[in-house]
PDB file of N, CA and C in Angstrom:
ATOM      1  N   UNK A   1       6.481  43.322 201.569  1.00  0.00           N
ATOM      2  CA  UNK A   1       6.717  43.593 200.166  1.00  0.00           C
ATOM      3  C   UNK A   1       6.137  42.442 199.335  1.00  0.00           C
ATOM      4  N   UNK A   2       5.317  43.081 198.284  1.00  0.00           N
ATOM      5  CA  UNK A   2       5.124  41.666 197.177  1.00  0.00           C
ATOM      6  C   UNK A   2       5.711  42.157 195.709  1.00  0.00           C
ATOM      7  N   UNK A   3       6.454  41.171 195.898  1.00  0.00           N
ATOM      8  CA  UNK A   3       7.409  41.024 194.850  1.00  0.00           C
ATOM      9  C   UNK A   3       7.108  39.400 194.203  1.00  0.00           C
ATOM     10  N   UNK A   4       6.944  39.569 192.739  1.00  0.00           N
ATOM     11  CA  UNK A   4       6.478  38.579 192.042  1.00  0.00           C
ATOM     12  C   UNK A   4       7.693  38.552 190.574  1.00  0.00           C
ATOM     13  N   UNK A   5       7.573  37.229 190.184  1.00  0.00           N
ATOM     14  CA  UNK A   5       8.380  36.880 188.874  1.00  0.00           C
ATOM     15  C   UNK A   5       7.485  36.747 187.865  1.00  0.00           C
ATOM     16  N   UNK A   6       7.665  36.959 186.540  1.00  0.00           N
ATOM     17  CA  UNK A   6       7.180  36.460 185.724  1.00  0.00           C
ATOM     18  C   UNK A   6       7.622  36.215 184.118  1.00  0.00           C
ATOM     19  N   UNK A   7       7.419  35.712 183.871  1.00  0.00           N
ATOM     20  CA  UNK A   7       8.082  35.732 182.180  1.00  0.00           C
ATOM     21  C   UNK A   7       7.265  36.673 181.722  1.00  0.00           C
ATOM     22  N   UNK A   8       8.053  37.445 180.175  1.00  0.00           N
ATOM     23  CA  UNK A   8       8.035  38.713 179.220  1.00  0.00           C
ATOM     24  C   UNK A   8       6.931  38.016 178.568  1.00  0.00           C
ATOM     25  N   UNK A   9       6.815  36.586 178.129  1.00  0.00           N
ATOM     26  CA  UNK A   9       6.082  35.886 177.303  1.00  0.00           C
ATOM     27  C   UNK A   9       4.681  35.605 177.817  1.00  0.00           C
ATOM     28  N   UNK A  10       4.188  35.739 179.506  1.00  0.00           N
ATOM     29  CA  UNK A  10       2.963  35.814 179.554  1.00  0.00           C
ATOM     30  C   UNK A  10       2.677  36.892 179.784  1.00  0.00           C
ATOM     31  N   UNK A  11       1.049  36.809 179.563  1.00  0.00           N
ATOM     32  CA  UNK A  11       0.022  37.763 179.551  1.00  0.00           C
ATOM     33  C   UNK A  11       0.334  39.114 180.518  1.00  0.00           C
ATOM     34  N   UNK A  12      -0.213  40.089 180.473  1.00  0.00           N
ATOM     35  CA  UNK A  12       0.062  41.153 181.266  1.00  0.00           C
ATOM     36  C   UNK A  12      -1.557  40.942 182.564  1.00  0.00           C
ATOM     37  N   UNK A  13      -1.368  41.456 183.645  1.00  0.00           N
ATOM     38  CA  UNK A  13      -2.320  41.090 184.680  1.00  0.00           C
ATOM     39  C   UNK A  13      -2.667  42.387 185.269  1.00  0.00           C
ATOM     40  N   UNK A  14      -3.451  42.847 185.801  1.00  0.00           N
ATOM     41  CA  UNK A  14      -3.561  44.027 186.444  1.00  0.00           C
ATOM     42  C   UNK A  14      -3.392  43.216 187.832  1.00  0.00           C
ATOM     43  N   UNK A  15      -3.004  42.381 188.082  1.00  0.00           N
ATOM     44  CA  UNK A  15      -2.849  41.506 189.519  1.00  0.00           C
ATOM     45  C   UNK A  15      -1.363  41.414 189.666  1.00  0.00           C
ATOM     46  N   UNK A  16      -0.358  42.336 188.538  1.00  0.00           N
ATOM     47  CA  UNK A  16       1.053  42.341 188.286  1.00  0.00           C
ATOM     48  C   UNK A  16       1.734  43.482 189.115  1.00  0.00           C
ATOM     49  N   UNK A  17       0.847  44.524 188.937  1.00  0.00           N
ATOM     50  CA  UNK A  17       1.090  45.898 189.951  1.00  0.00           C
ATOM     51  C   UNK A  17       2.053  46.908 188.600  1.00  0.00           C
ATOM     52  N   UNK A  18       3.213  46.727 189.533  1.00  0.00           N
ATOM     53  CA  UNK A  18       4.333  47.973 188.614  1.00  0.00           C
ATOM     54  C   UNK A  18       4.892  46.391 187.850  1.00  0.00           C
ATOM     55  N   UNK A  19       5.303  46.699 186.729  1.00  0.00           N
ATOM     56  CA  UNK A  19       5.967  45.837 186.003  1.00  0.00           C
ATOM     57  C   UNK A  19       7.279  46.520 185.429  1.00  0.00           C
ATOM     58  N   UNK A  20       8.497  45.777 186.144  1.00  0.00           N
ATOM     59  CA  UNK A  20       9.552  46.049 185.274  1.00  0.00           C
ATOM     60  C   UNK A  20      10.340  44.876 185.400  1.00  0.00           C
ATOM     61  N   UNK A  21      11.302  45.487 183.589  1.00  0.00           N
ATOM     62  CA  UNK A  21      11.622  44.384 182.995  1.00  0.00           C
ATOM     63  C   UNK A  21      13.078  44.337 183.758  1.00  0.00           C
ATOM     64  N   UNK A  22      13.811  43.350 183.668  1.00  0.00           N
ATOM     65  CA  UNK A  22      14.957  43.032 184.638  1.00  0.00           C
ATOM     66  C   UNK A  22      16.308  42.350 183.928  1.00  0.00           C
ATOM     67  N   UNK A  23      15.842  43.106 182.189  1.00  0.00           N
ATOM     68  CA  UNK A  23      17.230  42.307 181.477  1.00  0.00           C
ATOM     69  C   UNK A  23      18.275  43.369 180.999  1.00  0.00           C
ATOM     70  N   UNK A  24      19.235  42.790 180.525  1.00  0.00           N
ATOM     71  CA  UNK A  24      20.174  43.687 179.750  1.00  0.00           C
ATOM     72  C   UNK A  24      19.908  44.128 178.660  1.00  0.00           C
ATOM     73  N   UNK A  25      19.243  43.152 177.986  1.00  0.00           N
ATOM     74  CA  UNK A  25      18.985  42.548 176.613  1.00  0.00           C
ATOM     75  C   UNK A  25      17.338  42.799 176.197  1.00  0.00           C
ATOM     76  N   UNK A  26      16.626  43.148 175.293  1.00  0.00           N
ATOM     77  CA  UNK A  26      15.449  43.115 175.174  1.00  0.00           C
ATOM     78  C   UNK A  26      14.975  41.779 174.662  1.00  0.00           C
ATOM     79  N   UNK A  27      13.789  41.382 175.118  1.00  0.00           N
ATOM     80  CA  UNK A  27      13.676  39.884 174.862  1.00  0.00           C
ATOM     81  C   UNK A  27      13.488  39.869 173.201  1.00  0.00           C
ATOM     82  N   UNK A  28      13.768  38.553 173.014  1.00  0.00           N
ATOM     83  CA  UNK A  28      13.646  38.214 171.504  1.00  0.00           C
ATOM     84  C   UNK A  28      12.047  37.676 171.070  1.00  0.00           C
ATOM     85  N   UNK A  29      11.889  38.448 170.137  1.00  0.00           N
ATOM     86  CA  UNK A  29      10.921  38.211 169.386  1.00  0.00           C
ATOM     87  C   UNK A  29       9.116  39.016 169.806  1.00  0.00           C
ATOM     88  N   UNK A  30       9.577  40.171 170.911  1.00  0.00           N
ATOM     89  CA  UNK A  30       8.950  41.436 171.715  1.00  0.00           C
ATOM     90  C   UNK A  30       9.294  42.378 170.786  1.00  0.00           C
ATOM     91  N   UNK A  31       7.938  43.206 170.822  1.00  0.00           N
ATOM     92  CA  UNK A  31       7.432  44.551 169.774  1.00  0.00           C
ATOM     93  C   UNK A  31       7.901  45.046 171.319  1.00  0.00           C
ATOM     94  N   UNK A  32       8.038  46.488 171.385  1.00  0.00           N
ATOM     95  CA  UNK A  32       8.188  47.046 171.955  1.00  0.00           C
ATOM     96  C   UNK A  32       6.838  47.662 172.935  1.00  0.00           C
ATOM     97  N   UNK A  33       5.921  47.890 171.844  1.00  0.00           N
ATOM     98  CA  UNK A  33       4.588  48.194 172.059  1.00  0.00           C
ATOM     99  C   UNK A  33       3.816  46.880 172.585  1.00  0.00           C
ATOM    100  N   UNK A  34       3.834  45.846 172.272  1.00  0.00           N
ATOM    101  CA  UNK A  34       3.051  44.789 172.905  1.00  0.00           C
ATOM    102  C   UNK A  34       3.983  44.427 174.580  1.00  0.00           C
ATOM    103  N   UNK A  35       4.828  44.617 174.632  1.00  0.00           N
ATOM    104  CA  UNK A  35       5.485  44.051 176.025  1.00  0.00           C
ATOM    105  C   UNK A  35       4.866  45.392 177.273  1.00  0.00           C
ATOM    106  N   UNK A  36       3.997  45.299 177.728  1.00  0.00           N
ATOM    107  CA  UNK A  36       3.231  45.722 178.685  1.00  0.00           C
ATOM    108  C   UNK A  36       4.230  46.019 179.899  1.00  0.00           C
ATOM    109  N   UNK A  37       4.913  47.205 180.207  1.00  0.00           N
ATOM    110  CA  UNK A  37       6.234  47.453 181.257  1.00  0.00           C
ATOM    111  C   UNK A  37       6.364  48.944 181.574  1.00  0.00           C
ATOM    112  N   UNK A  38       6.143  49.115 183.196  1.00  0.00           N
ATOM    113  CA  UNK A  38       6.633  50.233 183.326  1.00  0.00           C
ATOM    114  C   UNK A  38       8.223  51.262 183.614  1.00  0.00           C
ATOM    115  N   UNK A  39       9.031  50.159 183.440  1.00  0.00           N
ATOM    116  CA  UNK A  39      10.030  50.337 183.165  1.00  0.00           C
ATOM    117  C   UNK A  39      11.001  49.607 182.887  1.00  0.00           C
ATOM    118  N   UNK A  40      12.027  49.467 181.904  1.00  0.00           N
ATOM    119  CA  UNK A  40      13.004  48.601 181.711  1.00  0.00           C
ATOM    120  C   UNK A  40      14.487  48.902 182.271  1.00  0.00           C
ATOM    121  N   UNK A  41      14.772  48.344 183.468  1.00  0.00           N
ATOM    122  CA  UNK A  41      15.749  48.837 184.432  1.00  0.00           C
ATOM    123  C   UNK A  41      17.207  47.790 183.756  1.00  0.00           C
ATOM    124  N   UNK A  42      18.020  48.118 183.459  1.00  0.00           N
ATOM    125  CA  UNK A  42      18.692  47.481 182.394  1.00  0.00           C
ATOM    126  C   UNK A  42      20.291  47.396 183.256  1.00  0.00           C
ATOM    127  N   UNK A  43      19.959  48.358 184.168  1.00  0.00           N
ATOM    128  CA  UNK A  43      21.232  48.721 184.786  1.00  0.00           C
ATOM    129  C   UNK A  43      21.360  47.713 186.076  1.00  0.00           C
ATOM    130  N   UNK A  44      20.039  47.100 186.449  1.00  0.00           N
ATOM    131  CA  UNK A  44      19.744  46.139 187.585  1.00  0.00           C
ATOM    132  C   UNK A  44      20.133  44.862 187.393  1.00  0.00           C
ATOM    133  N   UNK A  45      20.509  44.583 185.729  1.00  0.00           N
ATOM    134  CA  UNK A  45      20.318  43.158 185.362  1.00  0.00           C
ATOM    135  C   UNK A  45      21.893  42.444 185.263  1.00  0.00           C
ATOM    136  N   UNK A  46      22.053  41.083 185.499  1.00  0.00           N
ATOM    137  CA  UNK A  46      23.502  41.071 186.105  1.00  0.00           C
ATOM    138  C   UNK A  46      24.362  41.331 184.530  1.00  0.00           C
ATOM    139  N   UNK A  47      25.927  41.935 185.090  1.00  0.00           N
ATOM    140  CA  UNK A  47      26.570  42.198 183.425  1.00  0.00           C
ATOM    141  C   UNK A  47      26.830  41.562 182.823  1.00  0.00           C
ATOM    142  N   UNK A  48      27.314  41.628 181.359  1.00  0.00           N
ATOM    143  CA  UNK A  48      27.453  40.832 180.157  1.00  0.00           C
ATOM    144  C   UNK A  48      28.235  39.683 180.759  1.00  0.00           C
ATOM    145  N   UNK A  49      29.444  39.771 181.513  1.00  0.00           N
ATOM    146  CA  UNK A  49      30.177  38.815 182.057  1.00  0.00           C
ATOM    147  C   UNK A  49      29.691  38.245 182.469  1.00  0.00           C
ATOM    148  N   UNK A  50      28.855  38.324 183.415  1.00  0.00           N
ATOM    149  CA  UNK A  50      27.882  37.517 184.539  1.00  0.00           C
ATOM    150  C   UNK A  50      27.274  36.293 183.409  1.00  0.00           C
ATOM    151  N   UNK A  51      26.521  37.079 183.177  1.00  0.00           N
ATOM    152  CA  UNK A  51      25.219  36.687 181.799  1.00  0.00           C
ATOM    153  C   UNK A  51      26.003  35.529 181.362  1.00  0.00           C
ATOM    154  N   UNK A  52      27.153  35.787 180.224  1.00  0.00           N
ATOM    155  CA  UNK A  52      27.464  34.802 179.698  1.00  0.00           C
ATOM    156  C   UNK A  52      28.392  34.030 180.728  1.00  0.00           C
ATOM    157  N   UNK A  53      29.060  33.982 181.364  1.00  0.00           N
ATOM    158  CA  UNK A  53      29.451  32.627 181.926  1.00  0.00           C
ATOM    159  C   UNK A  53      28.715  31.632 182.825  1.00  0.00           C
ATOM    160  N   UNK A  54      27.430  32.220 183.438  1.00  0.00           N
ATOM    161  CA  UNK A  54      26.374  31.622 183.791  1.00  0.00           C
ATOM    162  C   UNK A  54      25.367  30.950 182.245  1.00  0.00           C
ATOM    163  N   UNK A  55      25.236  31.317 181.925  1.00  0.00           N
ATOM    164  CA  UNK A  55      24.829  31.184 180.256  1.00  0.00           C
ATOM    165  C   UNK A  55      23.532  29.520 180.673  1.00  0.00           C
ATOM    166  N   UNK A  56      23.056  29.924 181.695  1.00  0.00           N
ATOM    167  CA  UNK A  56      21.594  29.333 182.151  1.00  0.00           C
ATOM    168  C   UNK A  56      22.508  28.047 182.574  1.00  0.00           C
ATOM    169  N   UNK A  57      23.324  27.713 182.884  1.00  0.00           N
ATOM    170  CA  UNK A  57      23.697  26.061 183.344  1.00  0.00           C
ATOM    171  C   UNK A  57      22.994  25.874 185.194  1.00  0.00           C
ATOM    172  N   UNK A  58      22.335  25.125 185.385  1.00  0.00           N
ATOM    173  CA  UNK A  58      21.673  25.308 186.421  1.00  0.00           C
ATOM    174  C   UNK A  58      23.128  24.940 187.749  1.00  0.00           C
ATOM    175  N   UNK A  59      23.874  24.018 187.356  1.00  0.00           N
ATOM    176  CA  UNK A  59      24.766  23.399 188.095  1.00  0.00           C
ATOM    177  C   UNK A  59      25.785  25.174 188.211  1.00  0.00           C
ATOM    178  N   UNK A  60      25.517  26.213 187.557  1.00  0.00           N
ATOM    179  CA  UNK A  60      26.030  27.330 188.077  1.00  0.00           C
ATOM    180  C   UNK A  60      25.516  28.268 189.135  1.00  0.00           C
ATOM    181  N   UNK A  61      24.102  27.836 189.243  1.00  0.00           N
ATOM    182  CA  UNK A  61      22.840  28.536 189.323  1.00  0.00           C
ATOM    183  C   UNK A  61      23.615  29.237 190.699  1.00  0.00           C
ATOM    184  N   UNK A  62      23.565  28.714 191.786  1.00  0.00           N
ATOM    185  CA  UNK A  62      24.553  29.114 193.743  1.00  0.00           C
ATOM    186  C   UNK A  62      25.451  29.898 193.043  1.00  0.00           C
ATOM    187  N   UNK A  63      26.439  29.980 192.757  1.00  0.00           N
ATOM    188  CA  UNK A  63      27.363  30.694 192.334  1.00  0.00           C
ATOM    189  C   UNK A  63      27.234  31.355 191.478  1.00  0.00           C
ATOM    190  N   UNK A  64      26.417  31.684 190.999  1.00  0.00           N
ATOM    191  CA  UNK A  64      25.415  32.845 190.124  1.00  0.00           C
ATOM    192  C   UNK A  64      25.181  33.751 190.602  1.00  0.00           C
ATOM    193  N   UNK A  65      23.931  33.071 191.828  1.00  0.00           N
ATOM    194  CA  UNK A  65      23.422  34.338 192.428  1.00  0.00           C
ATOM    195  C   UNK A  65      24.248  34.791 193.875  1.00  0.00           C
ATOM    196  N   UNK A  66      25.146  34.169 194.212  1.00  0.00           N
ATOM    197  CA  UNK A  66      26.013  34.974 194.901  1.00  0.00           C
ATOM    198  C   UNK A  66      26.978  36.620 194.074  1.00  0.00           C
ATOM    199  N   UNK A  67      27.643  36.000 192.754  1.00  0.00           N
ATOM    200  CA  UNK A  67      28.299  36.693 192.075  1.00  0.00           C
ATOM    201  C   UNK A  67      27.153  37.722 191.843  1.00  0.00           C
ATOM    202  N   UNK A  68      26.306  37.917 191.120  1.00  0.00           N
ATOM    203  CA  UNK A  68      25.058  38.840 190.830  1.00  0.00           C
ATOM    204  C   UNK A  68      25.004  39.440 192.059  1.00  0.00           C
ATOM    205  N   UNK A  69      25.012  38.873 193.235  1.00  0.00           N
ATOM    206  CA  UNK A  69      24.573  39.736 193.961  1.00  0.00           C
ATOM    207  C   UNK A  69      25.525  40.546 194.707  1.00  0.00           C
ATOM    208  N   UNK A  70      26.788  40.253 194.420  1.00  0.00           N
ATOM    209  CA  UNK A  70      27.547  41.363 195.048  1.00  0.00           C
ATOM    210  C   UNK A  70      27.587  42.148 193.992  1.00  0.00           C
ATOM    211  N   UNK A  71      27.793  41.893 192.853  1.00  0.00           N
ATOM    212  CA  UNK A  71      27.335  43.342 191.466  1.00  0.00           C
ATOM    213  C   UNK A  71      26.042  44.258 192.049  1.00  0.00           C
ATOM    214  N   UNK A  72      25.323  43.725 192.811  1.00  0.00           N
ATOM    215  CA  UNK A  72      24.238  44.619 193.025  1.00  0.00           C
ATOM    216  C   UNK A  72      24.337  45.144 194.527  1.00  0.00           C
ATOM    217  N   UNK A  73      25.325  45.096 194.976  1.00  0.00           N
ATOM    218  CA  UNK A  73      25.559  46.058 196.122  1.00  0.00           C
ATOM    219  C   UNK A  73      26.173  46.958 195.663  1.00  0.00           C
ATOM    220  N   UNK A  74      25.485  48.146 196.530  1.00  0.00           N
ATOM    221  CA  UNK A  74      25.469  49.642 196.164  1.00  0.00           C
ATOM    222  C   UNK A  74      24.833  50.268 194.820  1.00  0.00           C
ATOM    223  N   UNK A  75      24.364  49.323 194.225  1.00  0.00           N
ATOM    224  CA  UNK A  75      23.344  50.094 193.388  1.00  0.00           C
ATOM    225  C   UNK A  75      22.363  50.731 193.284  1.00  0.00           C
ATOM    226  N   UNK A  76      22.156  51.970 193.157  1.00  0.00           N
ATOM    227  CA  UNK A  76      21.342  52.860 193.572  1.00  0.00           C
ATOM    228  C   UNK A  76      19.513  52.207 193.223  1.00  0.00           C
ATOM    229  N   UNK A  77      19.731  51.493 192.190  1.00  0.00           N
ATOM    230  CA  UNK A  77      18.017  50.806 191.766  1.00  0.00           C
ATOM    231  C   UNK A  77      17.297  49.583 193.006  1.00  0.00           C
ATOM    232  N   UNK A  78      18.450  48.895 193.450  1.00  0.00           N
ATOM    233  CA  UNK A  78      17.672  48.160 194.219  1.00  0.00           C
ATOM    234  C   UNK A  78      16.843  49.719 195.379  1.00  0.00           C
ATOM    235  N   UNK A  79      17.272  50.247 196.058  1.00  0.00           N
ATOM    236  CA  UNK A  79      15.934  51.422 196.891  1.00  0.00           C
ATOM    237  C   UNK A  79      15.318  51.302 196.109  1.00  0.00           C
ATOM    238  N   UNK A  80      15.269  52.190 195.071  1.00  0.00           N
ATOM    239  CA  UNK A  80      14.047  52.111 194.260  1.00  0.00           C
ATOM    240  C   UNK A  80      13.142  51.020 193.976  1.00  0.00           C
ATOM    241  N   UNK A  81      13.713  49.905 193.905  1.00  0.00           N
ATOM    242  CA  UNK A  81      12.540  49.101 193.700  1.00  0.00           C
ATOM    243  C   UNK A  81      12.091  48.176 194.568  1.00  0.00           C
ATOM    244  N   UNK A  82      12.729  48.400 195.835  1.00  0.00           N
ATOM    245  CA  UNK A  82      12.174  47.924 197.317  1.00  0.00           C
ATOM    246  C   UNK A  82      11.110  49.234 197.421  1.00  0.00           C
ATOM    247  N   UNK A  83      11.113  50.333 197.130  1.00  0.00           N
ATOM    248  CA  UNK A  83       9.876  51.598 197.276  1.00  0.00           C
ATOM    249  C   UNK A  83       9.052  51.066 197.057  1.00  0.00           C
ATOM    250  N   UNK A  84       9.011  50.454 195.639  1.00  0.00           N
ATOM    251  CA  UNK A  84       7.981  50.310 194.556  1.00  0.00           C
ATOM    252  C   UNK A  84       7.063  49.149 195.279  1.00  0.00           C
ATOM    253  N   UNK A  85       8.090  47.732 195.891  1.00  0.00           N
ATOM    254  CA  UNK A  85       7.210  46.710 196.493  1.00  0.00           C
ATOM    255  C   UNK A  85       6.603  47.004 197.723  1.00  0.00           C
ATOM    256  N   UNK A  86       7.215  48.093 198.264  1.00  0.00           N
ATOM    257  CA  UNK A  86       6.585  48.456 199.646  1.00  0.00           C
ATOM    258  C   UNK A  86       5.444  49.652 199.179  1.00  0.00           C
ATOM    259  N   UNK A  87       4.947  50.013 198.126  1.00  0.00           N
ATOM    260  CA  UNK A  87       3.674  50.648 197.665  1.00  0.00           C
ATOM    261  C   UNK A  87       2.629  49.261 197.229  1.00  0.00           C
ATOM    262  N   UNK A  88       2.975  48.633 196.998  1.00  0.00           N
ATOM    263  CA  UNK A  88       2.035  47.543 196.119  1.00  0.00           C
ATOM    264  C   UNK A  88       3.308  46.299 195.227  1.00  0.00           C
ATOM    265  N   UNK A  89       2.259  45.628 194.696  1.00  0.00           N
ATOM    266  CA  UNK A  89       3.356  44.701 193.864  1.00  0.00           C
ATOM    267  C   UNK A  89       4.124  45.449 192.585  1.00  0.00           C
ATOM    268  N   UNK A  90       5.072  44.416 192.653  1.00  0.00           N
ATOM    269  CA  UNK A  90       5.715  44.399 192.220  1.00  0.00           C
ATOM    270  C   UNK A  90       6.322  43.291 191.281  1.00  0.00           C
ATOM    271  N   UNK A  91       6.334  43.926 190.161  1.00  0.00           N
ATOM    272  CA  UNK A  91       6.627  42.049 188.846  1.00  0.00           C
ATOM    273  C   UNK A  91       7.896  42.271 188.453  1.00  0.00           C
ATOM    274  N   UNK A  92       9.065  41.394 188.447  1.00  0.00           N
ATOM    275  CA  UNK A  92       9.766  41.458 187.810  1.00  0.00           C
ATOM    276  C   UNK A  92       9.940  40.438 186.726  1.00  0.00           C
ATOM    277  N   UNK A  93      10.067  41.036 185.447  1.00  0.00           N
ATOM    278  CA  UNK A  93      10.054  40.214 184.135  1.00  0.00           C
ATOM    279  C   UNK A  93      11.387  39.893 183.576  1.00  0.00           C
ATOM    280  N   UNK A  94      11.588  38.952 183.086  1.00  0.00           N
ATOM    281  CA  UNK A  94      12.925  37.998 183.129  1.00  0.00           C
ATOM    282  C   UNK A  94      12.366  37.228 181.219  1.00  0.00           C
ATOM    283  N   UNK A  95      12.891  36.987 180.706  1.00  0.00           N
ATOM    284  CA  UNK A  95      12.595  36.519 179.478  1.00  0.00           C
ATOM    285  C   UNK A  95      13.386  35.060 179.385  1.00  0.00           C
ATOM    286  N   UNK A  96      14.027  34.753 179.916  1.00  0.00           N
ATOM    287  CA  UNK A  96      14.646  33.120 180.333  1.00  0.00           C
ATOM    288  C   UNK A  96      13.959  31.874 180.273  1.00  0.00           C
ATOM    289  N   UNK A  97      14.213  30.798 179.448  1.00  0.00           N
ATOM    290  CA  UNK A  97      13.054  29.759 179.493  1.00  0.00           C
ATOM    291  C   UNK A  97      13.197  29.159 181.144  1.00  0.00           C
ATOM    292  N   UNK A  98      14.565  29.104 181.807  1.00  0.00           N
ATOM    293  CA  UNK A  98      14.303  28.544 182.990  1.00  0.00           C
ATOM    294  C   UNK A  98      13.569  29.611 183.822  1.00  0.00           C
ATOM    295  N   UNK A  99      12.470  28.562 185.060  1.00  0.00           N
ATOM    296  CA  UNK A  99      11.393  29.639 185.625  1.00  0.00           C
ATOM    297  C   UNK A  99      12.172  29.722 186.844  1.00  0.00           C
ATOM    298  N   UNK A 100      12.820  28.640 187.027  1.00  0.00           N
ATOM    299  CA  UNK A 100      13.374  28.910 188.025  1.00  0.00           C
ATOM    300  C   UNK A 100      15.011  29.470 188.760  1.00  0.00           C
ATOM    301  N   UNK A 101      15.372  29.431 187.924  1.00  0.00           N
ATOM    302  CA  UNK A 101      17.105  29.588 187.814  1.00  0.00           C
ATOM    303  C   UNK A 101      17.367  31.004 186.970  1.00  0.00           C
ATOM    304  N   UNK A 102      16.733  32.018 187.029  1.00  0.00           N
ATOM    305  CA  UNK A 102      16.970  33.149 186.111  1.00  0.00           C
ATOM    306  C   UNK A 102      17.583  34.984 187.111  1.00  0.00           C
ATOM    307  N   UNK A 103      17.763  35.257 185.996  1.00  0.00           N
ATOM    308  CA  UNK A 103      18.833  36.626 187.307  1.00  0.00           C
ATOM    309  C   UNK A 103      16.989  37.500 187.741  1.00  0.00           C
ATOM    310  N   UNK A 104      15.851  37.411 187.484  1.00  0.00           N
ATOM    311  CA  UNK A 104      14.704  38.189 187.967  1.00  0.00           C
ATOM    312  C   UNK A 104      14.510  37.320 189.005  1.00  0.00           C
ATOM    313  N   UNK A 105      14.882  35.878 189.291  1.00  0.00           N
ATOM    314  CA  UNK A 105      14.470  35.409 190.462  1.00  0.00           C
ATOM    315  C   UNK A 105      15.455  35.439 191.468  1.00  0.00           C
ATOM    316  N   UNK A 106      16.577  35.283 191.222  1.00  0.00           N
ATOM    317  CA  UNK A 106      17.626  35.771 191.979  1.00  0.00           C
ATOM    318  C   UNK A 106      17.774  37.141 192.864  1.00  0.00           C
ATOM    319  N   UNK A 107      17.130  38.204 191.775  1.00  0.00           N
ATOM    320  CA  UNK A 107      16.946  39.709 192.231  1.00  0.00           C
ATOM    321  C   UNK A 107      15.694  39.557 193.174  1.00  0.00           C
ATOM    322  N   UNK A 108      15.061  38.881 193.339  1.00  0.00           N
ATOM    323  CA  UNK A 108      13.738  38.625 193.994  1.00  0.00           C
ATOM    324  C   UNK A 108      14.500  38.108 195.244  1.00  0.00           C
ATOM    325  N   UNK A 109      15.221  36.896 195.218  1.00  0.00           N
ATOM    326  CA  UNK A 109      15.433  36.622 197.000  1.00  0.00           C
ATOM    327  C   UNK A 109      16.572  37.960 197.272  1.00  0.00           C
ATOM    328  N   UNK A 110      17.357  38.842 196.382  1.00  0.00           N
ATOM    329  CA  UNK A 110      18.345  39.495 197.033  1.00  0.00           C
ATOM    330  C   UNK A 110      16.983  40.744 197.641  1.00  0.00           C
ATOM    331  N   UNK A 111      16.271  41.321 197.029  1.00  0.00           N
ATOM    332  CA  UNK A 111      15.510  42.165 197.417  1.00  0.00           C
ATOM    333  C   UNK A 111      14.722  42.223 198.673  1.00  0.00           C
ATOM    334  N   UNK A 112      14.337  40.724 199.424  1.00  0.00           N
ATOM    335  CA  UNK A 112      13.991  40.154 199.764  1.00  0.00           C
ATOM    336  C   UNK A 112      14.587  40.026 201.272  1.00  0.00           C
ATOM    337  N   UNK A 113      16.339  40.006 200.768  1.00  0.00           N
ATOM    338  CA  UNK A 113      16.999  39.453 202.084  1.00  0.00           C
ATOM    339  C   UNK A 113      17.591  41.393 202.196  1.00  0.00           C
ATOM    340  N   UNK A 114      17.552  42.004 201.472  1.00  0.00           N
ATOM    341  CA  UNK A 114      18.403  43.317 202.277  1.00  0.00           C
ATOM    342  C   UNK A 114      17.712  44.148 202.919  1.00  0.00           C
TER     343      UNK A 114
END
């Protein structure tokens, strides 16, 4: 499977494959029409609770993506978008200034390990 991260804020790539977006929230300061995405999976992205008590503190970051990731057992979207990486790549877009500590990279090692 290739499964890739990327921020909402760069460029779109044809080296991106399927692009979907991986928030709750639509990013700030995105036209709808300029954000280049084939789907915005909204239901994948961890919940409001999650979101805000993680609220980007990196010293939460482990206990983040454990919590996120039992929210995402049994959700019917992760198949789907293990399909999608096992056709070609796969981008998931995350709008978070951290590159590394964000719930699209998190969804990347859970996708990864099931």
């Amino acid at each position: 499977m290739d499964i890739r991260v990327k921020r909402v804020y760069e460029p779109a790539s044809p080296d991106d494959g399927k692009r979907i977006l991986v928030e709750r929230l639509w990013p700030r300061g995105m036209k709808r029409e300029d954000l280049k995405i084939d789907s915005w999976e909204k239901e994948i992205a961890p919940s409001s609770d999650l979101r805000k008590w993680f609220a980007h503190d990196p010293a939460k970051w482990e206990e983040f993506k454990l919590k996120y990731w039992e929210e995402l057992k049994g959700n019917p979207k992760i198949e789907e978008l293990k399909e999608w990486a096992r056709r070609g790549t796969l981008t998931l877009l995350y709008s978070a200034k951290d590159r590394e500590r964000n719930s699209a990279q998190a969804l990347k090692e859970y996708l990864e390990m099931v």
